[in-house]
N, C-alpha and C. Protein backbone atom coordinates (compact mmCIF):
# COMPACT_ATOMS: atom_id res chain seq x y z
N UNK A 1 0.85 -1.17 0.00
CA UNK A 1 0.00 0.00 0.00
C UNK A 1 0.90 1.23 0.00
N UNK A 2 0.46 1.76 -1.01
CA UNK A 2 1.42 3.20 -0.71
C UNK A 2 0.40 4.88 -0.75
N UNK A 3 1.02 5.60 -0.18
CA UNK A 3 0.55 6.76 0.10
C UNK A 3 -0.67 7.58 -1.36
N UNK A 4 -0.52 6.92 -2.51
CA UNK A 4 -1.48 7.35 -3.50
C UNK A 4 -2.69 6.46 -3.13
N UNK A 5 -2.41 5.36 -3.40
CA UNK A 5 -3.85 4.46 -2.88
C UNK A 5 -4.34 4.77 -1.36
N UNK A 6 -3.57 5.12 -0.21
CA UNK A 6 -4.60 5.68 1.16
C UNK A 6 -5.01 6.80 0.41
N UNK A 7 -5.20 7.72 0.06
CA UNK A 7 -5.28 8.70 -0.26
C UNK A 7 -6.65 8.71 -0.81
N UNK A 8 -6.38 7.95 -2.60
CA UNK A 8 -7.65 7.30 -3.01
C UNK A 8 -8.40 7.09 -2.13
N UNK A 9 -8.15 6.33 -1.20
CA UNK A 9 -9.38 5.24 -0.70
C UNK A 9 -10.11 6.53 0.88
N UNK A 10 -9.10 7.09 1.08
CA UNK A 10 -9.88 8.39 2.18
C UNK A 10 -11.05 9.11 1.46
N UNK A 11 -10.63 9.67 0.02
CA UNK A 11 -11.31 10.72 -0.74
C UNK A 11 -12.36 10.01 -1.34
N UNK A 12 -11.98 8.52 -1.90
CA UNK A 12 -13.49 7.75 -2.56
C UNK A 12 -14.88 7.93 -1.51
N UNK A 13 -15.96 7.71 -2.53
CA UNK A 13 -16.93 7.58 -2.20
C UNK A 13 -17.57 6.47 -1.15
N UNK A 14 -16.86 5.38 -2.50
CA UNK A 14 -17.62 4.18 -1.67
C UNK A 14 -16.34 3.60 -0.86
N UNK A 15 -16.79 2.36 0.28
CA UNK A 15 -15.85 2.00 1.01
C UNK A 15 -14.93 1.02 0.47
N UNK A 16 -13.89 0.59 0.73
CA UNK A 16 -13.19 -0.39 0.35
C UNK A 16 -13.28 -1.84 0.21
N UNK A 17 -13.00 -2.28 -0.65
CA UNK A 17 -13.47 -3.88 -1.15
C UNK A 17 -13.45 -4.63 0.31
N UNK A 18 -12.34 -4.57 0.71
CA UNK A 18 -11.50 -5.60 1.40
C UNK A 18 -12.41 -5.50 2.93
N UNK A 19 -12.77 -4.44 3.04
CA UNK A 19 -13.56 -4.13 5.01
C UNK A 19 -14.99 -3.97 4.77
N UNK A 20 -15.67 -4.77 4.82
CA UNK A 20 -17.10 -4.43 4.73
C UNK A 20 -17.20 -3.98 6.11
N UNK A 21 -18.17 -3.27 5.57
CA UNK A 21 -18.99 -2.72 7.50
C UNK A 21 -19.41 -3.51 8.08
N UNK A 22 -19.52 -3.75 9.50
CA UNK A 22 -20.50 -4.54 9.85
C UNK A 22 -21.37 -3.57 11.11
N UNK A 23 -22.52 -3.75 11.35
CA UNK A 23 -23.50 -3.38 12.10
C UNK A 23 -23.82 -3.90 12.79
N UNK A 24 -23.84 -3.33 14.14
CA UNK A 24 -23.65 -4.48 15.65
C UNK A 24 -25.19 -4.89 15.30
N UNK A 25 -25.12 -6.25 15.92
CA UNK A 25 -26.56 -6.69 16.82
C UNK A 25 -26.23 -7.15 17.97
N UNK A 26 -28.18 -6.74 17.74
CA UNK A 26 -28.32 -6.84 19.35
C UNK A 26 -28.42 -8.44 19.24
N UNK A 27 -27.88 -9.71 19.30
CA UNK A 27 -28.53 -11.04 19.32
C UNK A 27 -29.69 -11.51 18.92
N UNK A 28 -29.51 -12.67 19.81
CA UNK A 28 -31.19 -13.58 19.76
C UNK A 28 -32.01 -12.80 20.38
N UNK A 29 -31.82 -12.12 21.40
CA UNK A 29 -32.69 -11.46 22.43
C UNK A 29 -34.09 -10.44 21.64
N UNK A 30 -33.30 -10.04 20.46
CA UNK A 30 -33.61 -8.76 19.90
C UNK A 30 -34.74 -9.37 18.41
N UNK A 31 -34.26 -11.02 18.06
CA UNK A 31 -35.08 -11.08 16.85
C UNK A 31 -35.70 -12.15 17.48
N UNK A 32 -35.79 -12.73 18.67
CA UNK A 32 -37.54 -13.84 19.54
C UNK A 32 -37.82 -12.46 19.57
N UNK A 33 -37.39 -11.28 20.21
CA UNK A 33 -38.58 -10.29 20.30
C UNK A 33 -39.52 -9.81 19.41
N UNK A 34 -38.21 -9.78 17.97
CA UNK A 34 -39.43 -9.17 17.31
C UNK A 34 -40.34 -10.73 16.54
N UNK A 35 -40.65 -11.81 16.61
CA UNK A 35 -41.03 -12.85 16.56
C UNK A 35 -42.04 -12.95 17.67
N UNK A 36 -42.16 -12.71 18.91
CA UNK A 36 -42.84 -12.86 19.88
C UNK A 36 -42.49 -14.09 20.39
N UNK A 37 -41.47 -14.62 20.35
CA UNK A 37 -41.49 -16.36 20.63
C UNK A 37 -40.67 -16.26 22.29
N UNK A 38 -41.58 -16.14 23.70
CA UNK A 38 -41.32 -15.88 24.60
C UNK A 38 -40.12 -16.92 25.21
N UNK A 39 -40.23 -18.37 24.94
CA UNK A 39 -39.20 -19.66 25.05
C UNK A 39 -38.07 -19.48 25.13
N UNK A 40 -37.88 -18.80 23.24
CA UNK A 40 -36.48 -18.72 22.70
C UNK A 40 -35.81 -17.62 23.46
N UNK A 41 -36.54 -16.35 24.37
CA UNK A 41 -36.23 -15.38 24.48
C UNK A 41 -35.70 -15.51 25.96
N UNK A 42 -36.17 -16.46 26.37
CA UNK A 42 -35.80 -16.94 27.80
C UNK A 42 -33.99 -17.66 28.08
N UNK A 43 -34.43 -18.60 26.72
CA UNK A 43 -33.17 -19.19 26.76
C UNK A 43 -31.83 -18.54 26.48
N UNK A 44 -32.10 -17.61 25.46
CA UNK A 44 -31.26 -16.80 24.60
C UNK A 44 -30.42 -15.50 25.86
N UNK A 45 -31.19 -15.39 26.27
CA UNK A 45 -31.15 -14.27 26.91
C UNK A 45 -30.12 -14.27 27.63
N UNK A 46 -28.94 -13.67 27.87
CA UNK A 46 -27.47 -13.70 29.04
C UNK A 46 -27.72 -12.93 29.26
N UNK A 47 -27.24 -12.93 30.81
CA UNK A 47 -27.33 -11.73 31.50
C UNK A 47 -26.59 -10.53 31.25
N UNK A 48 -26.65 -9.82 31.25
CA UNK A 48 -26.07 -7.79 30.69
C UNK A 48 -25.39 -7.72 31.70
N UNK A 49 -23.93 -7.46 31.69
CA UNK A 49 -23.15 -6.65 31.98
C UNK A 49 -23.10 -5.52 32.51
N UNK A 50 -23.19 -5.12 33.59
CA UNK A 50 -23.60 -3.60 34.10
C UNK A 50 -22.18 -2.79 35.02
N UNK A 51 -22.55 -1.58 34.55
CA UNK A 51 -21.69 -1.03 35.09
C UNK A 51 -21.99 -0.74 36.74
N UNK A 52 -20.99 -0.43 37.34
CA UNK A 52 -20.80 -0.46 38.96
C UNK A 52 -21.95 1.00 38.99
N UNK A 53 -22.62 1.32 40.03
CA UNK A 53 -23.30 2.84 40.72
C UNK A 53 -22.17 3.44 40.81
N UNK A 54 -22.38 4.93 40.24
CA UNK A 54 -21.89 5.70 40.09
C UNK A 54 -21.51 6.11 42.13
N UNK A 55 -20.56 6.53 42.65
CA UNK A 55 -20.06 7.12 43.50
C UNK A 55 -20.90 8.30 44.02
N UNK A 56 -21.12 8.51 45.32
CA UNK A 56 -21.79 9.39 45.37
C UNK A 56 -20.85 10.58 45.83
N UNK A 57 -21.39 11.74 45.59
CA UNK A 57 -20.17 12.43 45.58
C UNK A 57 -19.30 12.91 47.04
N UNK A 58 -18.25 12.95 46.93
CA UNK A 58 -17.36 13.59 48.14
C UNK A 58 -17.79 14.71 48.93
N UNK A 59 -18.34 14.82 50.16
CA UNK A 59 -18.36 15.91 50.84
C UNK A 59 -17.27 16.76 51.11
N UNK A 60 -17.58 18.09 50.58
CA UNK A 60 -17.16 19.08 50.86
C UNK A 60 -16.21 19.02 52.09
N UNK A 61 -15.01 19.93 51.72
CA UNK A 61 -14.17 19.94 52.88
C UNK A 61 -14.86 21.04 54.05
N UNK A 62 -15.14 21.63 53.89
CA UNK A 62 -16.01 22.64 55.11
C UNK A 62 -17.13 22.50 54.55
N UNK A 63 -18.10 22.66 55.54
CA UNK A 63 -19.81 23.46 55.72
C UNK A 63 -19.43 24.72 56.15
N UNK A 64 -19.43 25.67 55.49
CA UNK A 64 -19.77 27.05 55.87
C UNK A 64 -21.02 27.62 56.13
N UNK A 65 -22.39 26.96 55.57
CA UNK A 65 -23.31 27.44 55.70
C UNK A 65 -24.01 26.57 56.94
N UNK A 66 -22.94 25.96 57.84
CA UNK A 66 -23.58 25.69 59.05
C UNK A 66 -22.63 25.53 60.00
N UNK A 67 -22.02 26.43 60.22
CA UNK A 67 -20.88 26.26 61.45
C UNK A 67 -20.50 27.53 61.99
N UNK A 68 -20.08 27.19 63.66
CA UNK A 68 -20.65 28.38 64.26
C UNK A 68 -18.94 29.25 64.11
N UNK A 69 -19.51 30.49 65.14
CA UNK A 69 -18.45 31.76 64.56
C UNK A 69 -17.31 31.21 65.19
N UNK A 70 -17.07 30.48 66.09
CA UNK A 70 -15.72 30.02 66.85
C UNK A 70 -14.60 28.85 66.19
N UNK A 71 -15.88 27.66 65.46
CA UNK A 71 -15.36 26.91 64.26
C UNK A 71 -14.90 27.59 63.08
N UNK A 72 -15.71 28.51 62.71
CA UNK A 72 -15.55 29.28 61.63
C UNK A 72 -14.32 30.20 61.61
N UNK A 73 -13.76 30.75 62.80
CA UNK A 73 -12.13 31.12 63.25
C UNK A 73 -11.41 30.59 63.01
N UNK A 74 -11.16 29.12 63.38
CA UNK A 74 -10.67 27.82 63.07
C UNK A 74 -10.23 27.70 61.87
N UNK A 75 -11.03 27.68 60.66
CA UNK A 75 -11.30 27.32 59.44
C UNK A 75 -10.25 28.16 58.61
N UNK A 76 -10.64 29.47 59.17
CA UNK A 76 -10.27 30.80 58.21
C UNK A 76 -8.85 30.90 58.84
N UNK A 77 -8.43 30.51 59.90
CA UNK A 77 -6.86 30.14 60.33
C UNK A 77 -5.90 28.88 59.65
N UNK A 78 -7.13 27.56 59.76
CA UNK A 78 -6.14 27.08 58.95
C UNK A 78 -6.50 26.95 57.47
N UNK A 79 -7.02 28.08 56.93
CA UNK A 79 -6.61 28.24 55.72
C UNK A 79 -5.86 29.49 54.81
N UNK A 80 -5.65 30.39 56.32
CA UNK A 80 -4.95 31.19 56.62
C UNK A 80 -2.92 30.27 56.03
N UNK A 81 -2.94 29.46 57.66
CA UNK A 81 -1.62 28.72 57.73
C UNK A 81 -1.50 27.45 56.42
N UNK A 82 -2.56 27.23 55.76
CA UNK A 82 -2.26 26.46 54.74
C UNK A 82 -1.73 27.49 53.23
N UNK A 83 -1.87 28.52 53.25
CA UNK A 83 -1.84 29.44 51.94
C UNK A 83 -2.81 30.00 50.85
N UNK A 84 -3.72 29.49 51.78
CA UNK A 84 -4.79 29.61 50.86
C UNK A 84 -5.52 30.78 50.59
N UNK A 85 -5.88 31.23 52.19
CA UNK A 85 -6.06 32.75 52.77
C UNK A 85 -4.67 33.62 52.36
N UNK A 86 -4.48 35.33 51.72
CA UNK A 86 -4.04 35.85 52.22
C UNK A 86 -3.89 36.35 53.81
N UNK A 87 -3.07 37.55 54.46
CA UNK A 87 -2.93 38.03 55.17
C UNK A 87 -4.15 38.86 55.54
N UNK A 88 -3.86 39.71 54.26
CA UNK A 88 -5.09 40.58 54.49
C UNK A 88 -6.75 40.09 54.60
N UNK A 89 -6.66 38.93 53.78
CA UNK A 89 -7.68 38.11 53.67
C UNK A 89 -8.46 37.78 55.09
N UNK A 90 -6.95 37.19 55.48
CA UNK A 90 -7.84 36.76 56.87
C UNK A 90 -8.09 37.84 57.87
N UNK A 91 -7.28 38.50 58.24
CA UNK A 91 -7.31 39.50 58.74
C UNK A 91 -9.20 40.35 58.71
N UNK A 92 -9.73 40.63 57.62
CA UNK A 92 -10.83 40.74 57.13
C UNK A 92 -11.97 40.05 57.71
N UNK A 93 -11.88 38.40 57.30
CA UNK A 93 -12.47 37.38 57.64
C UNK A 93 -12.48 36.49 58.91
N UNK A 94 -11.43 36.18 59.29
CA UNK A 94 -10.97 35.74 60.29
C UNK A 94 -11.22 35.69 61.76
N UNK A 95 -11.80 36.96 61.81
CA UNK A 95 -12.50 37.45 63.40
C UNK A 95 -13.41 37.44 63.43
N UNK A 96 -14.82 36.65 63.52
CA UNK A 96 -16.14 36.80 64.07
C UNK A 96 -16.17 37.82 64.80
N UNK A 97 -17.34 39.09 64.79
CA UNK A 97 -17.27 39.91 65.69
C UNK A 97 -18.00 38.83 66.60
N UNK A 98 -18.73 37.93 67.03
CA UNK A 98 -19.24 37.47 68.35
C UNK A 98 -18.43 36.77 68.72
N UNK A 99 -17.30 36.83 68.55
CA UNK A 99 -15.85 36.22 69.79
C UNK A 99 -15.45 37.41 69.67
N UNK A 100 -15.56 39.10 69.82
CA UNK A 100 -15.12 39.52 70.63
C UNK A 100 -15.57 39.93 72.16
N UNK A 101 -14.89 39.87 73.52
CA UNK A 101 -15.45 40.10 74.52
C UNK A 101 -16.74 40.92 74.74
N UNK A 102 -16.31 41.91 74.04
CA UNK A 102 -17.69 43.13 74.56
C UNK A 102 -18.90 43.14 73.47
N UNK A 103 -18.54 41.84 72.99
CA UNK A 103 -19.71 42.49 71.83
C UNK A 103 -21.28 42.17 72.57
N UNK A 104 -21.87 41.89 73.54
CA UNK A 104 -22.86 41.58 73.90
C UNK A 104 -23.39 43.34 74.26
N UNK A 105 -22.05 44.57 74.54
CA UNK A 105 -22.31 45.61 74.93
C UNK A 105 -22.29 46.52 73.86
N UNK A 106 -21.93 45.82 72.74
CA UNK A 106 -21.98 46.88 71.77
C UNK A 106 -23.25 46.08 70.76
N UNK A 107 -22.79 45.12 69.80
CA UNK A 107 -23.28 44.97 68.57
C UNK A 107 -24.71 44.60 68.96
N UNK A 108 -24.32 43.37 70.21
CA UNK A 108 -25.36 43.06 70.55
C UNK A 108 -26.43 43.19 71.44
N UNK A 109 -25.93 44.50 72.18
CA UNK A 109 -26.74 45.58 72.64
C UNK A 109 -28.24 46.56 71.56
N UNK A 110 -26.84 46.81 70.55
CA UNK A 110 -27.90 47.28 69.11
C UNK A 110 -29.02 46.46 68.75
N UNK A 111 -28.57 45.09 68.38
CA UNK A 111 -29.26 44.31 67.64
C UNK A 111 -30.03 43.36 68.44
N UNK A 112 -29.38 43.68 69.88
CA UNK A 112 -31.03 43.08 70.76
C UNK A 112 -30.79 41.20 71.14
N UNK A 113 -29.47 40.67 70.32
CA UNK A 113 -28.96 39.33 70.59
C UNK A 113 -28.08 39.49 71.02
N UNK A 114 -27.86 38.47 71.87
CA UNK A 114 -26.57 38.21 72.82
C UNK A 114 -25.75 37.44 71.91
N UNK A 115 -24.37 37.96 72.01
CA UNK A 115 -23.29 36.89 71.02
C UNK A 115 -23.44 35.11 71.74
N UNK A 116 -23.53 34.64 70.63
CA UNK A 116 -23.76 32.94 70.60
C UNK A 116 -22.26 32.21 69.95
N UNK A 117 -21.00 32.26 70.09
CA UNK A 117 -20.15 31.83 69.56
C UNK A 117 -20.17 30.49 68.80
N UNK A 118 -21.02 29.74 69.60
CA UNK A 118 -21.06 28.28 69.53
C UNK A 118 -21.81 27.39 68.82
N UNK A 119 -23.09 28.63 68.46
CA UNK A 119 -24.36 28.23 67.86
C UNK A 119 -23.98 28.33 66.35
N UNK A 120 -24.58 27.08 65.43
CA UNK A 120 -24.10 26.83 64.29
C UNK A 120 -25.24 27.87 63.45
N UNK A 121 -24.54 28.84 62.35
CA UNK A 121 -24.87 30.06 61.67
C UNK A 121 -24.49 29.69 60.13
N UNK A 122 -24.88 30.18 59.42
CA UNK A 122 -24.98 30.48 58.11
C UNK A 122 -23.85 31.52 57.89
N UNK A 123 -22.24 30.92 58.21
CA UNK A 123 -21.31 32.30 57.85
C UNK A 123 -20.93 32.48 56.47
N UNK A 124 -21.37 31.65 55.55
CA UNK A 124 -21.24 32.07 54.30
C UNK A 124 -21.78 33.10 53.83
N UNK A 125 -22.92 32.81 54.12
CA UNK A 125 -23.92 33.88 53.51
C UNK A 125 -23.96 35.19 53.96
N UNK A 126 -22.83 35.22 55.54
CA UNK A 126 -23.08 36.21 56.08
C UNK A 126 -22.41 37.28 55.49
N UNK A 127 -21.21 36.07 54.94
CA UNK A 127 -20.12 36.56 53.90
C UNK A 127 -20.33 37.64 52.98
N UNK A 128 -21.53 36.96 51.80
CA UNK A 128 -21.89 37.64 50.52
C UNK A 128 -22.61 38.75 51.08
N UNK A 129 -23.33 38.62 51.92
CA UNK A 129 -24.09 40.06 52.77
C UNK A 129 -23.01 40.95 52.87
N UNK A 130 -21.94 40.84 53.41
CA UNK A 130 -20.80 41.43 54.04
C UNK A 130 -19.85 42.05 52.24
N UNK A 131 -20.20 40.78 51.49
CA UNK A 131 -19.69 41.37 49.97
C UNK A 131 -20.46 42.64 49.48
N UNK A 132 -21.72 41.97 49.47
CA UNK A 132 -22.30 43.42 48.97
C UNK A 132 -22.14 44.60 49.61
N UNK A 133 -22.05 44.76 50.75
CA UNK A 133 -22.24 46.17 51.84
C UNK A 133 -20.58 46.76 51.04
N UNK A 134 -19.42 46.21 51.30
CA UNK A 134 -18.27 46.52 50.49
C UNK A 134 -18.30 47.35 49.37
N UNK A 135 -19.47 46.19 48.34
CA UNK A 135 -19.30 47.11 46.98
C UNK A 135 -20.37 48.30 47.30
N UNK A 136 -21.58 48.11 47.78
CA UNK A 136 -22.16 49.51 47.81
C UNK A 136 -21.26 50.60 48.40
N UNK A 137 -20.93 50.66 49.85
CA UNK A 137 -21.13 51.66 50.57
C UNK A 137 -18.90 51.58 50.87
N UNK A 138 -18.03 51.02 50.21
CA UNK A 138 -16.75 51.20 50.43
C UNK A 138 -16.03 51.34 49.38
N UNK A 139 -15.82 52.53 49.36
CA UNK A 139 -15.09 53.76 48.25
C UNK A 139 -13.90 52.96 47.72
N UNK A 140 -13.32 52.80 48.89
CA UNK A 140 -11.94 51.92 48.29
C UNK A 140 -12.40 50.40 48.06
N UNK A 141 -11.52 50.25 46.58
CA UNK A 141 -11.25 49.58 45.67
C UNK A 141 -10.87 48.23 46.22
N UNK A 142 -9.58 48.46 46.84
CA UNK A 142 -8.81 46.91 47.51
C UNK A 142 -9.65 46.57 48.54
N UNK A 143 -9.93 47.34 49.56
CA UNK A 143 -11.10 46.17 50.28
C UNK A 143 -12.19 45.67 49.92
N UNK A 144 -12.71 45.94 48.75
CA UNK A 144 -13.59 45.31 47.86
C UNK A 144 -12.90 44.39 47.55
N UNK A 145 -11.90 44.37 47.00
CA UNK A 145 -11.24 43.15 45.99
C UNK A 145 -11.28 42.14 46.60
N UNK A 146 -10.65 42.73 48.26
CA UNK A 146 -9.95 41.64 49.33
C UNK A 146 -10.94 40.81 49.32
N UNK A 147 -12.08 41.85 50.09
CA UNK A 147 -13.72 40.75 50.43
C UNK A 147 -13.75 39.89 49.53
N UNK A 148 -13.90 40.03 48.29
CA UNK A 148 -14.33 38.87 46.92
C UNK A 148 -13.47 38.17 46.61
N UNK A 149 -12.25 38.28 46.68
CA UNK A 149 -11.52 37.14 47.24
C UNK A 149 -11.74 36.51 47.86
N UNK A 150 -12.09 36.78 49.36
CA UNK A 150 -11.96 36.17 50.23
C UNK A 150 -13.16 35.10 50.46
N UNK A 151 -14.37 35.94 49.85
CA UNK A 151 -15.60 34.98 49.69
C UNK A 151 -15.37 34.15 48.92
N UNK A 152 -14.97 34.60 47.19
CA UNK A 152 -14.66 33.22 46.34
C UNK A 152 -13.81 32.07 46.78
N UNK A 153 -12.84 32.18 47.71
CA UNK A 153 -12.24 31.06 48.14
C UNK A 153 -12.73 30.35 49.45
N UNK A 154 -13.34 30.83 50.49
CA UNK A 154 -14.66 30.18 51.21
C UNK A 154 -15.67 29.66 50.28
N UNK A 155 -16.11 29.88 49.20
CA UNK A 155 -17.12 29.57 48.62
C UNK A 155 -16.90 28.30 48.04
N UNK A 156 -15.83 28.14 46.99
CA UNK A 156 -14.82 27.27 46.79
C UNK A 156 -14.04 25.89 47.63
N UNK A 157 -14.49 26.47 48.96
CA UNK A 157 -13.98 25.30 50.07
C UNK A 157 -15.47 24.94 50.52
N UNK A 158 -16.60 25.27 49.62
CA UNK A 158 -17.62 24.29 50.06
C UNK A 158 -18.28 23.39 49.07
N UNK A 159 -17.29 23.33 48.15
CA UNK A 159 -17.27 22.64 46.92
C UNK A 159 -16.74 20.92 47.04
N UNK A 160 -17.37 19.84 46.97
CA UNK A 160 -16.86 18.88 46.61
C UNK A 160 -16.08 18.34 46.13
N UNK A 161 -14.46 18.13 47.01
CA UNK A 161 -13.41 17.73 45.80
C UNK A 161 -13.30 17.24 44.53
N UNK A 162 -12.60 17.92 43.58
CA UNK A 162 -11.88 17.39 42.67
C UNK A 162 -10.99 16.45 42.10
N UNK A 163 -11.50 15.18 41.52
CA UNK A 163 -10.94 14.03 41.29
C UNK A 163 -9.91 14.49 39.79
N UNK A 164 -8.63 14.60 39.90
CA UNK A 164 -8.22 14.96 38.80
C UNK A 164 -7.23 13.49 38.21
N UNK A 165 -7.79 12.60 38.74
CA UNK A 165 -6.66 11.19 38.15
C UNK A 165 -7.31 10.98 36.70
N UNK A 166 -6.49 10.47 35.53
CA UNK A 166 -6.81 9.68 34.57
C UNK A 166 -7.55 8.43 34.43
């Protein structure tokens, strides 16, 4: 065979002498059916090959949208000490105001709740709340940025690992 005849035989129409096509079947299974002959269809019949259930998926390395402000310190530290967090990042994020001492005399004087450190909260969301107030009402640029950073990569750690093997 040489490079004029592949050539030919890519650009021809019809297929080549030598390889007829062939067209899977489905077996016996498929022509008792269309026969109706219930017997043959019994006998014929092997069992199918099935693939394994799919895996269900990996839980998330954090719950952010249910863990309280003292765990949630925790979190944003060691992802602080892993590299994941900037400085400034955490710095930002990192401090629950209800682990600080007085907040029962300040914030939560205002707002009429006593700080609950322990009680499991929705700090993600408290997050994107905390994103938006940034972009409305904070002139500067980089602490905007920081915040949305800092949310996209909390947000990101409530994501179900990534299987990247072949």
């Amino acid at each position: 065979m040489n490079i004029g005849s592949t050539i030919l035989r890519l650009f021809s129409e019809r297929p080549p002498p030598e390889a007829p096509r062939l067209e899977p079947r489905l077996g016996a299974a498929a022509e008792s059916r269309k026969t109706g002959d219930t017997a043959q269809l019994e006998t014929a019949a092997s069992p199918m090959a099935a693939l394994p259930p799919p895996a269900p998926p990996e839980e998330p390395r954090f719950d952010l949208r249910n863990i309280s402000p003292r765990e949630f310190a925790d979190v944003t530290h060691e992802l602080y000490m892993e590299g994941t967090l900037s400085w400034d990042e955490f710095q930002m994020i990192g401090f629950p105001t209800e682990l600080h001492p007085r907040y029962d005399e300040t914030i939560g004087a205002l707002t009429g709740e006593p700080a609950r450190p322990d009680h499991p909260k929705d700090m993600l969301s408290r997050w994107e709340q905390r994103v938006e107030f940034e972009r409305k009402y904070n002139p500067d640029a980089d602490q905007v940025r920081i915040a949305e950073n800092a949310l996209a990569k909390l947000s990101w750690q409530t994501q179900p690992p990534v299987k990247m093997s072949a």
